[in-house]
PDB file of N, CA and C in Angstrom:
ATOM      1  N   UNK A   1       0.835  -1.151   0.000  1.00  0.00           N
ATOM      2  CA  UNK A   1       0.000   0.000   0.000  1.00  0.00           C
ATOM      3  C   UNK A   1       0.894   1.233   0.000  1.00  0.00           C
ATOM      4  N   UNK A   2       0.859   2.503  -1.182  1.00  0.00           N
ATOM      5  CA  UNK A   2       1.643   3.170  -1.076  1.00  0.00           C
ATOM      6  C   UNK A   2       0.671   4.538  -0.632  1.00  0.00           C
ATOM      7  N   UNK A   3       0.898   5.870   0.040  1.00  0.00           N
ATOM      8  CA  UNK A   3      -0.150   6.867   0.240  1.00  0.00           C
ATOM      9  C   UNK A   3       0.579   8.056  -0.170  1.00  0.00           C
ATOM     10  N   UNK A   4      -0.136   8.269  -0.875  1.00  0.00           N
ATOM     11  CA  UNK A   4       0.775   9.928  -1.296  1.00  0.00           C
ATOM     12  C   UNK A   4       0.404  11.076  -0.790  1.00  0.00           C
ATOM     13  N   UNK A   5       0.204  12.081   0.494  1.00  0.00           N
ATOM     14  CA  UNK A   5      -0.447  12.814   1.056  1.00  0.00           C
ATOM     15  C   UNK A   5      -1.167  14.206   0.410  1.00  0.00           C
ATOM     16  N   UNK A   6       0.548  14.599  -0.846  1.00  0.00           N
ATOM     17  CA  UNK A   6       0.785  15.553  -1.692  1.00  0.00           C
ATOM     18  C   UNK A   6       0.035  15.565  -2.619  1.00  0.00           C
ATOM     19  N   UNK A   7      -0.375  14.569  -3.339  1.00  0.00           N
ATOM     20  CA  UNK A   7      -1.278  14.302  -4.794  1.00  0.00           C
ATOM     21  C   UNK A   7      -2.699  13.299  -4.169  1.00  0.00           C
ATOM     22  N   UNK A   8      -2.904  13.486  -2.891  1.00  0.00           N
ATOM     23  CA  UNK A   8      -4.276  12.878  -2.414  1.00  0.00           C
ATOM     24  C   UNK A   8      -4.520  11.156  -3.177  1.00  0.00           C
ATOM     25  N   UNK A   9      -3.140  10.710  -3.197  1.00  0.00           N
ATOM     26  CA  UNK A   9      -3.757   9.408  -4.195  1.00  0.00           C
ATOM     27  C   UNK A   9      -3.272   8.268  -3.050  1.00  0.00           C
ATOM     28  N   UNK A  10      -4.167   6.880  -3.064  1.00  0.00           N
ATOM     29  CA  UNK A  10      -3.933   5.950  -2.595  1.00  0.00           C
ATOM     30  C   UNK A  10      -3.753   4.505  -3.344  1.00  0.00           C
ATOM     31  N   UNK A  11      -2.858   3.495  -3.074  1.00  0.00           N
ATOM     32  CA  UNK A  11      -2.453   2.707  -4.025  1.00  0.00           C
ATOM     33  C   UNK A  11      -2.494   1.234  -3.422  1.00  0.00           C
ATOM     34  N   UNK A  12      -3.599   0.392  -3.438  1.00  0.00           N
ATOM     35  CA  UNK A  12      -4.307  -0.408  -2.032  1.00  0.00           C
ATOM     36  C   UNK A  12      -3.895  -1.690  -3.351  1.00  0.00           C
ATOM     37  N   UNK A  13      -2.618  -2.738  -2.592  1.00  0.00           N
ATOM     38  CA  UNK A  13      -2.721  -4.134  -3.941  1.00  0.00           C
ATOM     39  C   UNK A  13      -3.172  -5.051  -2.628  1.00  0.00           C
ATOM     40  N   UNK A  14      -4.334  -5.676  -3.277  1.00  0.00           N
ATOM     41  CA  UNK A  14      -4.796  -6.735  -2.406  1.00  0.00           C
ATOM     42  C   UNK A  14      -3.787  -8.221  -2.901  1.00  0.00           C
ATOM     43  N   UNK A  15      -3.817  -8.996  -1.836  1.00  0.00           N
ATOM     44  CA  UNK A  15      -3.346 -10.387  -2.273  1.00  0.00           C
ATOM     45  C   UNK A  15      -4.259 -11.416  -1.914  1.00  0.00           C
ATOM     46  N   UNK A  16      -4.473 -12.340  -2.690  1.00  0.00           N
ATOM     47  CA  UNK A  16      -5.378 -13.512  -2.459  1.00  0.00           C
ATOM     48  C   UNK A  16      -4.491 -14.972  -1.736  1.00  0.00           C
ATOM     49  N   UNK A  17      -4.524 -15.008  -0.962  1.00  0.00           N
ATOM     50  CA  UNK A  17      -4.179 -16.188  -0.067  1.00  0.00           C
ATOM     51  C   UNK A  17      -5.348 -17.489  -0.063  1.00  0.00           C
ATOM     52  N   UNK A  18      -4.447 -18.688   0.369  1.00  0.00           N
ATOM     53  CA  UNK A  18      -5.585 -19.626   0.048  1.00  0.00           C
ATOM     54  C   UNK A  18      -5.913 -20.046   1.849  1.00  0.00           C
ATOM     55  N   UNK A  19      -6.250 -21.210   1.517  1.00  0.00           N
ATOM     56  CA  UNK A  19      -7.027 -21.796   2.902  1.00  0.00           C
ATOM     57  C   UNK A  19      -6.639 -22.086   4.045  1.00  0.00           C
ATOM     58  N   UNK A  20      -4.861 -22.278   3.762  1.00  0.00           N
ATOM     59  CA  UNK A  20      -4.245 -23.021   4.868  1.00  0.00           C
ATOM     60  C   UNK A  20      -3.549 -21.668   5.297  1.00  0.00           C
ATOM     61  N   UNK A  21      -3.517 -20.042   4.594  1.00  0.00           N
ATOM     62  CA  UNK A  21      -2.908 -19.546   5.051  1.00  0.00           C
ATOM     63  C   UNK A  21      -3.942 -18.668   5.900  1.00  0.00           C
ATOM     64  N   UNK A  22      -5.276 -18.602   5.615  1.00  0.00           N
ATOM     65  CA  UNK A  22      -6.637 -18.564   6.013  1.00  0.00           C
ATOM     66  C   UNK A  22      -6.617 -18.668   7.904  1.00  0.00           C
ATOM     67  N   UNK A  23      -6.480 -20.044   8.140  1.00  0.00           N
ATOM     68  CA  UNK A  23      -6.275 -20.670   9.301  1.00  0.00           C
ATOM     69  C   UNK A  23      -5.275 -20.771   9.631  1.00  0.00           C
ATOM     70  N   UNK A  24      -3.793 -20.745   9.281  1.00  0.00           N
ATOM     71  CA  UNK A  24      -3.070 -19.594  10.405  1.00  0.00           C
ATOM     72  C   UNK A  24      -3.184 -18.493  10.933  1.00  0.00           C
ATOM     73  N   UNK A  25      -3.260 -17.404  10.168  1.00  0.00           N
ATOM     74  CA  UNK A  25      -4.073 -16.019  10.136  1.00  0.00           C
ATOM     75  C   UNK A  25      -5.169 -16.258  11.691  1.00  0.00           C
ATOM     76  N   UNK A  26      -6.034 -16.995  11.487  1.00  0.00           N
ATOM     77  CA  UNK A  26      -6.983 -16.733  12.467  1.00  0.00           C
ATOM     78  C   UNK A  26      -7.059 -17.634  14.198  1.00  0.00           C
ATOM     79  N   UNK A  27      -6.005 -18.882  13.473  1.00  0.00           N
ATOM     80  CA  UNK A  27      -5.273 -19.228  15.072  1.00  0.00           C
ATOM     81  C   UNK A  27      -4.536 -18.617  15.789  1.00  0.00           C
ATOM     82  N   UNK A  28      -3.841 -17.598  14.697  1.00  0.00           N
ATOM     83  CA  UNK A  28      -2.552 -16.923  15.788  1.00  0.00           C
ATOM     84  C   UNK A  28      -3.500 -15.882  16.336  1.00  0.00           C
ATOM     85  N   UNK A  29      -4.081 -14.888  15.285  1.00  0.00           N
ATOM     86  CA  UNK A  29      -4.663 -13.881  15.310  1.00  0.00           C
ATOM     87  C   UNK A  29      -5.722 -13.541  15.566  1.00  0.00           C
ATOM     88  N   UNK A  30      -7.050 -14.227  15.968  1.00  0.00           N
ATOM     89  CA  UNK A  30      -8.472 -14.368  16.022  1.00  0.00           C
ATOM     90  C   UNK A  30      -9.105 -12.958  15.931  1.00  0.00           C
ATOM     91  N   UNK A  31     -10.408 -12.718  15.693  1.00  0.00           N
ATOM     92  CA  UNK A  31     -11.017 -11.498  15.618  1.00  0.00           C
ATOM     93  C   UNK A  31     -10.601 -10.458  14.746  1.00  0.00           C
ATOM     94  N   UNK A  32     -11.883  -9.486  15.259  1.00  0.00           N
ATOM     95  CA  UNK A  32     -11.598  -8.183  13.884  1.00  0.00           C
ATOM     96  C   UNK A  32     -10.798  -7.039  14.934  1.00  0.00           C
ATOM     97  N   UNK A  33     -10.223  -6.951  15.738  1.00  0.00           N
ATOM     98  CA  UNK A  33      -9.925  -5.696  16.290  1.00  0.00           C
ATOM     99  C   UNK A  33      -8.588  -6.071  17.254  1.00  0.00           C
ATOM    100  N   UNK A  34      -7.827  -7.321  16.277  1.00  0.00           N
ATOM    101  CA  UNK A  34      -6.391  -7.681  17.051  1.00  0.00           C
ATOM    102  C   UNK A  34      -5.068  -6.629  16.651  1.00  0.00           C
ATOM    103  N   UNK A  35      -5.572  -5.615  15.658  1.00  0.00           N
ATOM    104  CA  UNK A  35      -4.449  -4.943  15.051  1.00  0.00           C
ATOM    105  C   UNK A  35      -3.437  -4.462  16.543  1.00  0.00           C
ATOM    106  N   UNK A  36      -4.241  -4.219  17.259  1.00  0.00           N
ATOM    107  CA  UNK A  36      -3.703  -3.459  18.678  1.00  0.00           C
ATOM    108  C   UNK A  36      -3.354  -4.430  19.760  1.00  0.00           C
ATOM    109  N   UNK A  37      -3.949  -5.423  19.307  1.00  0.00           N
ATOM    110  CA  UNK A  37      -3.749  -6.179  21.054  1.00  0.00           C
ATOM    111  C   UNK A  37      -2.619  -7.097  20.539  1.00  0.00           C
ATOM    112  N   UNK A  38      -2.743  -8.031  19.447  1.00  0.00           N
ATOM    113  CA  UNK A  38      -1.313  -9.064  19.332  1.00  0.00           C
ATOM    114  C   UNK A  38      -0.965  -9.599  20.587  1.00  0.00           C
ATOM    115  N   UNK A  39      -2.311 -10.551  20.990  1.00  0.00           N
ATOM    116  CA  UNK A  39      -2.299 -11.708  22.006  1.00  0.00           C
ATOM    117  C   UNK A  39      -1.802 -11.268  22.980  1.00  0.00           C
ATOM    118  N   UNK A  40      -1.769 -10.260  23.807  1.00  0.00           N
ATOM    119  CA  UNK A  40      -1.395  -9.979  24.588  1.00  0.00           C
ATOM    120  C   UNK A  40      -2.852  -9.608  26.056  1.00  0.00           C
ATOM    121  N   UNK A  41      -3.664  -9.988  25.249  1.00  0.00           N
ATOM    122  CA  UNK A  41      -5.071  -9.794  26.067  1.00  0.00           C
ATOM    123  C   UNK A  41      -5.413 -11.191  26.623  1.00  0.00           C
ATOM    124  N   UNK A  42      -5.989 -11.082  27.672  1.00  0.00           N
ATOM    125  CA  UNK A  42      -6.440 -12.598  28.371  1.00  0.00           C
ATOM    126  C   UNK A  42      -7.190 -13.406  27.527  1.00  0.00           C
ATOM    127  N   UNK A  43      -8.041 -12.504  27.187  1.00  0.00           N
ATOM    128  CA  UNK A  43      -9.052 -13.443  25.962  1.00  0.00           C
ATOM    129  C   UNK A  43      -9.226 -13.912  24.497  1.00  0.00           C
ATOM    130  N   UNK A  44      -7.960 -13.249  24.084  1.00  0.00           N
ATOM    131  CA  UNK A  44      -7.302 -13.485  22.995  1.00  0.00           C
ATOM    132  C   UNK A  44      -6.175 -14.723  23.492  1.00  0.00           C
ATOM    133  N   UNK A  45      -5.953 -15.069  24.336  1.00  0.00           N
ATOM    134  CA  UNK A  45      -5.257 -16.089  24.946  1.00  0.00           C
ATOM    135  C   UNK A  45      -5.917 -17.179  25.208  1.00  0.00           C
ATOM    136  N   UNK A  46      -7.153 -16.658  25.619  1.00  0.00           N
ATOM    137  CA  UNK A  46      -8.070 -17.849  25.937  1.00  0.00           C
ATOM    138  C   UNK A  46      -8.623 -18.575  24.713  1.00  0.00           C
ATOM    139  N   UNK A  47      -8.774 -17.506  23.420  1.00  0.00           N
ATOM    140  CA  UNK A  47      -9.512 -17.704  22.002  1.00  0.00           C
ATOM    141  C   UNK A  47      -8.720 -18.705  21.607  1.00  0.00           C
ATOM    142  N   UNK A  48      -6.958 -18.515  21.913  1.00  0.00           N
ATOM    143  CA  UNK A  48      -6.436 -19.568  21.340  1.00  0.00           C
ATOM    144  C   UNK A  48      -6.225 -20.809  21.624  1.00  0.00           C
ATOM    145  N   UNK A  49      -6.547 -20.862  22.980  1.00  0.00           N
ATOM    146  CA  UNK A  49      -6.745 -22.360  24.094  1.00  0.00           C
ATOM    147  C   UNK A  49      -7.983 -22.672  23.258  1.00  0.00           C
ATOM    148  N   UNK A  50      -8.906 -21.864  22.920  1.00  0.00           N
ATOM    149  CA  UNK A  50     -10.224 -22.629  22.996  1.00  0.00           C
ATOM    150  C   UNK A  50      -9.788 -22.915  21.227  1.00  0.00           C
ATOM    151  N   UNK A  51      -9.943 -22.420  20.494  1.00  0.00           N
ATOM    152  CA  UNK A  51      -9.046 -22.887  18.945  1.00  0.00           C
ATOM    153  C   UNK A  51      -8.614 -24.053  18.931  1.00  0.00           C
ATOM    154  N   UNK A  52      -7.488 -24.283  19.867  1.00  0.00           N
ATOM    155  CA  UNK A  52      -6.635 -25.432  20.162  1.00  0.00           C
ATOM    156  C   UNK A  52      -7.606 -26.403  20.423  1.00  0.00           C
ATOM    157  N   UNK A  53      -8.316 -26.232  21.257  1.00  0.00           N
ATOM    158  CA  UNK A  53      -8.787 -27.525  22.016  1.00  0.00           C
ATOM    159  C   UNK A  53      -9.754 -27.862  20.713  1.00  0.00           C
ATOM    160  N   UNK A  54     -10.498 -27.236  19.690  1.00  0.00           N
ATOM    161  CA  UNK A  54     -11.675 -27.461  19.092  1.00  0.00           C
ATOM    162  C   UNK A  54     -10.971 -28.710  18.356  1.00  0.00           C
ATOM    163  N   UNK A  55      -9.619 -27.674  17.744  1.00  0.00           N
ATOM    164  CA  UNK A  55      -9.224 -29.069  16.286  1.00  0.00           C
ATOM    165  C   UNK A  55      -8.664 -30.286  17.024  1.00  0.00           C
ATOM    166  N   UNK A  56      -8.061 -30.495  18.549  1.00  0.00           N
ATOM    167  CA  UNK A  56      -7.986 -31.126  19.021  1.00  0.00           C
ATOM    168  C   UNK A  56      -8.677 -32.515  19.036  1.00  0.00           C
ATOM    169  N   UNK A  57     -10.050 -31.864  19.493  1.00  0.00           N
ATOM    170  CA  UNK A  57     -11.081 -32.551  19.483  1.00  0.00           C
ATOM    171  C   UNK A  57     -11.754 -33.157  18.454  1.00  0.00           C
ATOM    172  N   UNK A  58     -11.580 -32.307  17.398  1.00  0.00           N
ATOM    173  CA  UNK A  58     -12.051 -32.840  15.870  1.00  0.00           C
ATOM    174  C   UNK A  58     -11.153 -33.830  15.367  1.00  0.00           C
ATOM    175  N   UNK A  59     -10.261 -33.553  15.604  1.00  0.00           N
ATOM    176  CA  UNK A  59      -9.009 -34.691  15.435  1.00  0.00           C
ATOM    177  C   UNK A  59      -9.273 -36.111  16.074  1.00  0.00           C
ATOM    178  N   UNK A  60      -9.413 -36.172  17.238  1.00  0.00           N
ATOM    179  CA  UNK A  60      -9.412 -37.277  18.094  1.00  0.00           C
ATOM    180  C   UNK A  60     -10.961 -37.992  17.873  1.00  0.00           C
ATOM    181  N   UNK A  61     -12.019 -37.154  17.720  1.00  0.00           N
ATOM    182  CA  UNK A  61     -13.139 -37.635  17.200  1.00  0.00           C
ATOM    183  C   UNK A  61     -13.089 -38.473  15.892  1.00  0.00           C
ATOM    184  N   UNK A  62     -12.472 -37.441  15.169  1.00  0.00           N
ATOM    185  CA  UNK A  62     -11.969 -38.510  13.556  1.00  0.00           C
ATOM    186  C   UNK A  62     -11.150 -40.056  13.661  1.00  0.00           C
ATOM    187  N   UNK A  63     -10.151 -39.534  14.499  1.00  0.00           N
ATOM    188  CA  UNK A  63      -9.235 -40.766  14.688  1.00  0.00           C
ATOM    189  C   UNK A  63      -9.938 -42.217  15.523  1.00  0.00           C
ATOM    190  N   UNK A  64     -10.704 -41.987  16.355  1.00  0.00           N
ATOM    191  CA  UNK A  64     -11.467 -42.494  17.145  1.00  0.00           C
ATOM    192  C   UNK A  64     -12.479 -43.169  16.376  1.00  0.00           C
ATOM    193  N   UNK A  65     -13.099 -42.938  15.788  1.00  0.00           N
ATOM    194  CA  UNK A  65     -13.857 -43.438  15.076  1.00  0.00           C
ATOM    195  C   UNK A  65     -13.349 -44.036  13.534  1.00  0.00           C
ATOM    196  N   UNK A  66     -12.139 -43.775  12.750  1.00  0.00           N
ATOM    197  CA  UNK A  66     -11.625 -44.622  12.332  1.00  0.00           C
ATOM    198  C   UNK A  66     -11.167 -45.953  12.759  1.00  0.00           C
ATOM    199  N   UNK A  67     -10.518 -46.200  14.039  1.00  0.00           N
ATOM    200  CA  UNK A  67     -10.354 -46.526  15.243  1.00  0.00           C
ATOM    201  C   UNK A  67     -11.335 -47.757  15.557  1.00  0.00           C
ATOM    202  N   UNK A  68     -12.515 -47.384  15.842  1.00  0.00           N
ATOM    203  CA  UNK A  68     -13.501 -48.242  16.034  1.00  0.00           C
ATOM    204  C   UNK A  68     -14.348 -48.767  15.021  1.00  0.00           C
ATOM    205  N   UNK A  69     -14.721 -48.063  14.087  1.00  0.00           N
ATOM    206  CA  UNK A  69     -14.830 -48.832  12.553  1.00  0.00           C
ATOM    207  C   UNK A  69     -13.910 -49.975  12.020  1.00  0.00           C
ATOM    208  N   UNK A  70     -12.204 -49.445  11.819  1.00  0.00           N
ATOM    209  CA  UNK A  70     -11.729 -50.375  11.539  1.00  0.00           C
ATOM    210  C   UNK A  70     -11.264 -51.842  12.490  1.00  0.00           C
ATOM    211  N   UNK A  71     -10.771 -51.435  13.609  1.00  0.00           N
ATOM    212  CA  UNK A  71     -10.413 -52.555  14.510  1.00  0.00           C
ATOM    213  C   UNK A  71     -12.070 -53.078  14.897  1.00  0.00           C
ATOM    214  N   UNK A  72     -12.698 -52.592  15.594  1.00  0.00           N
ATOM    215  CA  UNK A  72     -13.441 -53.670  16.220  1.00  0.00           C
ATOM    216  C   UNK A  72     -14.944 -53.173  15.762  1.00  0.00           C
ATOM    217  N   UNK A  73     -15.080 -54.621  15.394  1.00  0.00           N
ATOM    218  CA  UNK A  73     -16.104 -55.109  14.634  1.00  0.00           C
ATOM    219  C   UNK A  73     -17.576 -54.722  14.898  1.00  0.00           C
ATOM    220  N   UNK A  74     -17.729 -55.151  16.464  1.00  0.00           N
ATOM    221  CA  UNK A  74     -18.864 -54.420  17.038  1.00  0.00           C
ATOM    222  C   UNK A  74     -18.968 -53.075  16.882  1.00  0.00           C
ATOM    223  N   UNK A  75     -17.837 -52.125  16.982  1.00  0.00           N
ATOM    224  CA  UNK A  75     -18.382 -50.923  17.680  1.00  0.00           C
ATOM    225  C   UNK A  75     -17.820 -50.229  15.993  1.00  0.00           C
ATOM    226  N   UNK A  76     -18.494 -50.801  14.849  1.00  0.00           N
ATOM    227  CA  UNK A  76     -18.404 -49.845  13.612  1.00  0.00           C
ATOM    228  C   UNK A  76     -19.622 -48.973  13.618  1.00  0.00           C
ATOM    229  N   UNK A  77     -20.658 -49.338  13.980  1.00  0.00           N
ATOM    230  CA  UNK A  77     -21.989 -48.112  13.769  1.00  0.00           C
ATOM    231  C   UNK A  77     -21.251 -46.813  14.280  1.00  0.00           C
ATOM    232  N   UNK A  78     -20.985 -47.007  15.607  1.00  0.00           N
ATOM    233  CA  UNK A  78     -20.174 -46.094  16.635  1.00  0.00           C
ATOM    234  C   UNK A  78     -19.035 -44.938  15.769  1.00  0.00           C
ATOM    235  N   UNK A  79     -18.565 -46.037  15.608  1.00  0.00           N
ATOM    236  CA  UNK A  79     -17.030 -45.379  14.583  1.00  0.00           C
ATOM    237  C   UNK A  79     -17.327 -44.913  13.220  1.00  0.00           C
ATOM    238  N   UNK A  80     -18.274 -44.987  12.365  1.00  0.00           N
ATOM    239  CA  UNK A  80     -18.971 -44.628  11.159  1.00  0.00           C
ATOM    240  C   UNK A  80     -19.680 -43.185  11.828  1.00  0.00           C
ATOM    241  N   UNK A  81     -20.344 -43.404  12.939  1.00  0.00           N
ATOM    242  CA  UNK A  81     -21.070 -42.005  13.504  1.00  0.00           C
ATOM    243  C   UNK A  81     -19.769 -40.881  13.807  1.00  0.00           C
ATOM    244  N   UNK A  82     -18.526 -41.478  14.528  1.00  0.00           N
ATOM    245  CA  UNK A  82     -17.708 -40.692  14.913  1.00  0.00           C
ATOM    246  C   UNK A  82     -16.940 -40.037  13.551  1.00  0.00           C
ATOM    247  N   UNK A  83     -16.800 -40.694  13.030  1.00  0.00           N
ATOM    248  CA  UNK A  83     -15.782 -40.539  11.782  1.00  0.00           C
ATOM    249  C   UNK A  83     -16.719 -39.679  10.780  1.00  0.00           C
ATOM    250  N   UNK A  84     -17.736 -39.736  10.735  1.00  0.00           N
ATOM    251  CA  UNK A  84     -18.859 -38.881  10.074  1.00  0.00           C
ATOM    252  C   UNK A  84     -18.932 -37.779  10.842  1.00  0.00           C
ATOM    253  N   UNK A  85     -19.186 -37.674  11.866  1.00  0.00           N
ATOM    254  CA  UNK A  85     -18.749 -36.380  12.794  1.00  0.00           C
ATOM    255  C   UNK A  85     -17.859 -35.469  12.564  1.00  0.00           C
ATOM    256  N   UNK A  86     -16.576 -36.475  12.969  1.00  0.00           N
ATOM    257  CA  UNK A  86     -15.373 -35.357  12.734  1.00  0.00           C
ATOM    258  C   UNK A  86     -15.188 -34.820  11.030  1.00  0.00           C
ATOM    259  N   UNK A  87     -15.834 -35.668  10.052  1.00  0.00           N
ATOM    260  CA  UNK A  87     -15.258 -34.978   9.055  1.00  0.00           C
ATOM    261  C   UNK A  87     -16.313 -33.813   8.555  1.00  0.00           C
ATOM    262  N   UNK A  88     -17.495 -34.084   8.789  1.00  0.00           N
ATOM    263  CA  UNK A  88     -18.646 -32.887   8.472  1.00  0.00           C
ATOM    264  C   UNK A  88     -17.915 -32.199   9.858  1.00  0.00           C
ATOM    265  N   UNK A  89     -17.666 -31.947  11.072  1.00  0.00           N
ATOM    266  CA  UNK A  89     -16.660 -30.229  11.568  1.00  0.00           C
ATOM    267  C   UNK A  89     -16.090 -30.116  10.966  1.00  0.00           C
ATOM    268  N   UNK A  90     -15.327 -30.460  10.277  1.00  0.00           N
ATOM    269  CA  UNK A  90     -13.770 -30.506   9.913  1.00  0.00           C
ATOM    270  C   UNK A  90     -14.143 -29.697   8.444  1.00  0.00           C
ATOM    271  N   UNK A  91     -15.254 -30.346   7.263  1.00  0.00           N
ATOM    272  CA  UNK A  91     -15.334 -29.518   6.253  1.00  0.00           C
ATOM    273  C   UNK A  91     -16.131 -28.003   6.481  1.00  0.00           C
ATOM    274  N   UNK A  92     -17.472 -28.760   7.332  1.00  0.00           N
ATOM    275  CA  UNK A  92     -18.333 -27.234   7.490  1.00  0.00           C
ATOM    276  C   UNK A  92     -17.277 -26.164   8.075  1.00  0.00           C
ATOM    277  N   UNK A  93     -16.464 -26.329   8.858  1.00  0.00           N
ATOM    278  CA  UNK A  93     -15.602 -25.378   9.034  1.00  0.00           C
ATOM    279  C   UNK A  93     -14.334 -25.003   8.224  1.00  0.00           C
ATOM    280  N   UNK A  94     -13.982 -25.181   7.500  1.00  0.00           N
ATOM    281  CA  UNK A  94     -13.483 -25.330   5.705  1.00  0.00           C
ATOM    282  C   UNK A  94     -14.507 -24.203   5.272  1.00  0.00           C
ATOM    283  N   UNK A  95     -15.690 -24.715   5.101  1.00  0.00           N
ATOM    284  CA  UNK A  95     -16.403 -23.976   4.103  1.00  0.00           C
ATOM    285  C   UNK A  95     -17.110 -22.881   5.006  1.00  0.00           C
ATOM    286  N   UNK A  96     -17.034 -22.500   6.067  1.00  0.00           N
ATOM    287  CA  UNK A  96     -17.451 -21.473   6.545  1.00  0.00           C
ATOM    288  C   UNK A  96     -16.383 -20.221   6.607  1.00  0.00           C
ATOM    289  N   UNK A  97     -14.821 -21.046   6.690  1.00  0.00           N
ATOM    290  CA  UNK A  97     -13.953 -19.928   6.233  1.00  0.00           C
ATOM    291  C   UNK A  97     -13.565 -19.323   5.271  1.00  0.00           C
ATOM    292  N   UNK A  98     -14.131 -20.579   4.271  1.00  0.00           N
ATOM    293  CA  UNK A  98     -13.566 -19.965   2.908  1.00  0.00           C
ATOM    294  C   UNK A  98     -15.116 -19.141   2.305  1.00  0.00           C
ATOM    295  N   UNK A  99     -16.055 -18.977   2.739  1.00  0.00           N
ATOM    296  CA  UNK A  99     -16.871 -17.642   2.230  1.00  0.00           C
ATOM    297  C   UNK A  99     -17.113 -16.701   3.129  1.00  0.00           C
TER     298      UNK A  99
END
């Protein structure tokens, strides 16, 4: 962005980033009004515990239910529900960032 004060002109180049740089951006950084704080606020600390813990959880839900689908025999309904779980969070939140 260049600003010229003298000739009143402004020179704004946007860049298009994709998905994975999307979700760094908003783990480190969360919210619309971090320009000033840069994690240095309790709850911007907490945003990122709670961040952490979500994909955590989406993770271990996925794995878990691969887990029980594939090894044991009985508990595939279980592991088909889990594994269906984690991957509908896992995209709806994909596709809620990317529009």
């Amino acid at each position: 962005m260049t600003i010229s004060l003298a000739s009143r002109d402004a020179t704004i180049v946007t860049r298009e980033t994709g998905l994975a740089d999307a979700l760094v951006t908003l783990h480190k950084f969360p919210g619309q009004h971090v320009s000033n704080i840069r994690m240095n606020w309790f709850y911007m600390k907490a945003w990122r515990w709670m961040a952490d813990a979500t994909v955590y959880l989406i993770l271990f839900i996925s794995v878990s239910g691969i887990y029980l689908w594939y090894v044991l025999r009985a508990e595939r309904k279980v592991g088909f529900i889990l594994l269906f779980a984690g991957a509908l969070s896992f995209f709806g939140m994909a596709y809620a960032l990317s529009h």
